[in-house]
N, C-alpha and C. Protein backbone atom coordinates (compact mmCIF):
# COMPACT_ATOMS: atom_id res chain seq x y z
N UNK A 1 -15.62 16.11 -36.18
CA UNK A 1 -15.64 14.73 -36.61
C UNK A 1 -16.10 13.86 -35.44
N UNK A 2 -16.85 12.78 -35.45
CA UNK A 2 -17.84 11.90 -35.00
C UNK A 2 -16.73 10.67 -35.19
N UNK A 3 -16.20 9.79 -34.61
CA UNK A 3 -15.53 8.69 -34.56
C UNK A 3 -16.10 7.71 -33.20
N UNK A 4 -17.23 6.89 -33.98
CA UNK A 4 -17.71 5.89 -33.35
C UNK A 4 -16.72 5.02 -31.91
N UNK A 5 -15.76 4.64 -32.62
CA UNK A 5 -14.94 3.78 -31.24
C UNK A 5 -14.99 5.30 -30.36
N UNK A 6 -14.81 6.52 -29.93
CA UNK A 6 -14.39 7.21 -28.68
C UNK A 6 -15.67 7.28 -28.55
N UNK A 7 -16.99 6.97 -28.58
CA UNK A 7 -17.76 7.46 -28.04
C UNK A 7 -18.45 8.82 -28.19
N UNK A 8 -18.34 9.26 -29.28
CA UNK A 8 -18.59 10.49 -29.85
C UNK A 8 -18.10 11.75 -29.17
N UNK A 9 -16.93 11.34 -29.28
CA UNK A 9 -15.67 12.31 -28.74
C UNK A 9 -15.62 12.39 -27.38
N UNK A 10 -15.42 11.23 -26.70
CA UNK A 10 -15.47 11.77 -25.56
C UNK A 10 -13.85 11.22 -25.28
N UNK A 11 -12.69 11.85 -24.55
CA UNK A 11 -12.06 11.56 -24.36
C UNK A 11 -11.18 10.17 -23.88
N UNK A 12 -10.94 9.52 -24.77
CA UNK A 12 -10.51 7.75 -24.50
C UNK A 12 -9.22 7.76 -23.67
N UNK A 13 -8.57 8.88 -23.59
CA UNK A 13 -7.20 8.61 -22.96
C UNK A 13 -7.65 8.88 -20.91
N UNK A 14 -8.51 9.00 -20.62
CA UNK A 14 -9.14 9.34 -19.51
C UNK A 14 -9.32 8.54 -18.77
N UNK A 15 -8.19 8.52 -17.32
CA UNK A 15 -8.65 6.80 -16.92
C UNK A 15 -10.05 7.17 -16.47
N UNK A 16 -10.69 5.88 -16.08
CA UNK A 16 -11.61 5.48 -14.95
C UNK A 16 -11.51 5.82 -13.61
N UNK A 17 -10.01 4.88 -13.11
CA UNK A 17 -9.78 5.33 -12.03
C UNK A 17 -8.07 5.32 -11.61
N UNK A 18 -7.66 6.15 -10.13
CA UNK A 18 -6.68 6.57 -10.26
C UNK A 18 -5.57 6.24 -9.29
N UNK A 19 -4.57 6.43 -9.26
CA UNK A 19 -3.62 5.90 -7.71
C UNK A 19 -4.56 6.71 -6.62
N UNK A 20 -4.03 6.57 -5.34
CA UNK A 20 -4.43 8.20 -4.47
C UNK A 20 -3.35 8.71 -4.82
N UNK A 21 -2.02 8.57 -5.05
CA UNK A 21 -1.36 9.69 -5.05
C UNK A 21 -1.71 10.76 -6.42
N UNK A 22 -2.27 9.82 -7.67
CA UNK A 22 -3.13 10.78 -8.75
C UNK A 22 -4.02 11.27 -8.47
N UNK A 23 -5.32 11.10 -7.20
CA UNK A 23 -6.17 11.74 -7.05
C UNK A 23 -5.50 12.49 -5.87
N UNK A 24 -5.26 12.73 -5.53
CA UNK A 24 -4.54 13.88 -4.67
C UNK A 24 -3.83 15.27 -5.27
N UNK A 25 -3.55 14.40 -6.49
CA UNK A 25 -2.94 15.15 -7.59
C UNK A 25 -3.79 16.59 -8.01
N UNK A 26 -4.68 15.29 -8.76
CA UNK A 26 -6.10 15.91 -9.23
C UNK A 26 -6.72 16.73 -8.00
N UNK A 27 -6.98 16.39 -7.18
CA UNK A 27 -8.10 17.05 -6.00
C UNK A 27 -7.42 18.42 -5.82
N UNK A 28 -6.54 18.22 -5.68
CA UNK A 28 -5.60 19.42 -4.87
C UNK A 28 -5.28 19.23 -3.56
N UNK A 29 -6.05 18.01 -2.77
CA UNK A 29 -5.86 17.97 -1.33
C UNK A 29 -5.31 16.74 -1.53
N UNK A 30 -4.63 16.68 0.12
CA UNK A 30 -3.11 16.04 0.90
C UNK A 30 -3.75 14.48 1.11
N UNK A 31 -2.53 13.44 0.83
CA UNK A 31 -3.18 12.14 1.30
C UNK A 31 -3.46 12.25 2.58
N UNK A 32 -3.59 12.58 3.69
CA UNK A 32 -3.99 12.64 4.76
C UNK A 32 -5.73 12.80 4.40
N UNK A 33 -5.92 13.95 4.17
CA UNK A 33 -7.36 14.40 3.63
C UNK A 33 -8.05 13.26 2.84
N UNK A 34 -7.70 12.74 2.44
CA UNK A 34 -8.47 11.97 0.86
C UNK A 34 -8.34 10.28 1.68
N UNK A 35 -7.33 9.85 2.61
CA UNK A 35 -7.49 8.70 3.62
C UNK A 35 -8.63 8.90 4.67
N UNK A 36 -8.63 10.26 5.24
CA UNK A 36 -9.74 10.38 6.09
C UNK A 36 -11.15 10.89 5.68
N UNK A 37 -11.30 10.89 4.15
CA UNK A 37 -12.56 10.49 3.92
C UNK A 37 -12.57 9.34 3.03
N UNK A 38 -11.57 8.43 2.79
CA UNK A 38 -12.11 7.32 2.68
C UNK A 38 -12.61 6.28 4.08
N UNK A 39 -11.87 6.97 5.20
CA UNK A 39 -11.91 5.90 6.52
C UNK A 39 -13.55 6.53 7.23
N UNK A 40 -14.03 7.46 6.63
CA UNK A 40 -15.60 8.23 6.77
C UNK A 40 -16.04 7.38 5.78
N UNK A 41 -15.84 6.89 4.60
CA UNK A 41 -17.05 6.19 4.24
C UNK A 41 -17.53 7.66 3.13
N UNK A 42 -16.75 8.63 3.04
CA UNK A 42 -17.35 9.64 1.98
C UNK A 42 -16.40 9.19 0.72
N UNK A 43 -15.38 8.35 0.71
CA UNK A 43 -15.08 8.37 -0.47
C UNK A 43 -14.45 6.92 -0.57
N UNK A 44 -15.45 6.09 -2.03
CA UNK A 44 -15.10 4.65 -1.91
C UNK A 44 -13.29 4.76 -2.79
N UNK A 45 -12.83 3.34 -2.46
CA UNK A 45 -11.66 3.14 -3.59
C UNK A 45 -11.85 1.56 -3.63
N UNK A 46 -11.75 0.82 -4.92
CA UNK A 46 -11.08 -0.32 -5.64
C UNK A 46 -9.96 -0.58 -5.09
N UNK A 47 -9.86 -1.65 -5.12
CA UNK A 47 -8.33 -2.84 -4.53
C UNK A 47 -8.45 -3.74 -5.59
N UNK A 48 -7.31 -3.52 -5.76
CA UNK A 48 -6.59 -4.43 -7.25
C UNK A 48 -5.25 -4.78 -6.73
N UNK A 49 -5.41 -6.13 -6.18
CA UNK A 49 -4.11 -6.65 -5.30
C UNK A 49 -3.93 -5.75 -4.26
N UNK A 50 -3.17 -5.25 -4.06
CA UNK A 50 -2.49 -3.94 -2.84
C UNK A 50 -2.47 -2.64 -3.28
N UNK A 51 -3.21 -2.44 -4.43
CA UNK A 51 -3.02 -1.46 -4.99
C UNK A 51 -4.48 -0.90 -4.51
N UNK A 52 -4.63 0.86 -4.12
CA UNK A 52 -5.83 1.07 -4.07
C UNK A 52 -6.14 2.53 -5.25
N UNK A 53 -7.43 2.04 -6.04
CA UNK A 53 -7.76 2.75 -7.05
C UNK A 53 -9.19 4.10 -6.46
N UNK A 54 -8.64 5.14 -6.99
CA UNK A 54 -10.05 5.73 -6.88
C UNK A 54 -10.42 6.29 -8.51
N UNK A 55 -12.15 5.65 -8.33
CA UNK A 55 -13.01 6.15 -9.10
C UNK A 55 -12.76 7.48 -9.70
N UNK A 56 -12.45 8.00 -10.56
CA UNK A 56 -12.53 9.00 -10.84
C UNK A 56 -14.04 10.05 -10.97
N UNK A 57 -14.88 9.12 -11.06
CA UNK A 57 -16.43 9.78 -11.21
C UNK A 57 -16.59 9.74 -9.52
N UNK A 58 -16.06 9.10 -8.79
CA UNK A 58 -16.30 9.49 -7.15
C UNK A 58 -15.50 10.33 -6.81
N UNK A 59 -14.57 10.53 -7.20
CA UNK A 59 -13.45 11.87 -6.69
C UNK A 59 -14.20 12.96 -7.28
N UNK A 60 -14.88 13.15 -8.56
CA UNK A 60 -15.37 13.89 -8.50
C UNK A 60 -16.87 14.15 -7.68
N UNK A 61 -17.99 13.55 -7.77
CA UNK A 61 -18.70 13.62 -6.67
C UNK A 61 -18.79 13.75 -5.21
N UNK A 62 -17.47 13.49 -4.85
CA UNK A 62 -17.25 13.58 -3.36
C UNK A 62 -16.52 15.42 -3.45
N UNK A 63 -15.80 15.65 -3.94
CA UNK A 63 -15.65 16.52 -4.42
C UNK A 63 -16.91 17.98 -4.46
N UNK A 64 -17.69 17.87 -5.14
CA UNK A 64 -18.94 18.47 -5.51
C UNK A 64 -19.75 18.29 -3.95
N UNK A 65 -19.65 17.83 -3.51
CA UNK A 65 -20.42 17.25 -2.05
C UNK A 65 -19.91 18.08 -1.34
N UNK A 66 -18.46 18.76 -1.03
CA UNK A 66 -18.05 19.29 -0.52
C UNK A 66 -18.88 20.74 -0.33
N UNK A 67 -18.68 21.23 0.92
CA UNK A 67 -19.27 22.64 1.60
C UNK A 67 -18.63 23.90 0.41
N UNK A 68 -19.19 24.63 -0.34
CA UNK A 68 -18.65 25.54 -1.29
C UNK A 68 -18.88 26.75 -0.51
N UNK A 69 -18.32 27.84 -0.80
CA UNK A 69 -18.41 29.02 -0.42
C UNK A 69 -19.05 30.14 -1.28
């Protein structure tokens, strides 16, 4: 089934973007790690008052950027 409002199924419950302590969650790596590539400039975050958000489409791209084995 095709339901116009999601976008043709694409998951609506999915934020945008996330605490760091949710992308840390998600990543698998330590806030230490995920502060010191935001303070590199490899990974942006949103400020919403004092709050800092990460992109979820940049956690994943920074992510993917990463050295694979």
């Amino acid at each position: 089934m095709n339901d116009a409002n999601t976008g043709g199924g694409a998951n609506v419950s999915a934020p945008f973007a996330v605490s760091i302590a949710r992308a840390c969650e998600l990543s698998g790596v330590g806030r230490t790690t995920l502060y010191a590539a935001i303070a590199r400039g490899d990974l942006c975050i949103r400020k919403l008052g004092r709050r800092s958000l990460v992109e979820v489409t940049a956690l994943r791209a920074w992510l993917s950027g990463l050295p694979g084995r």
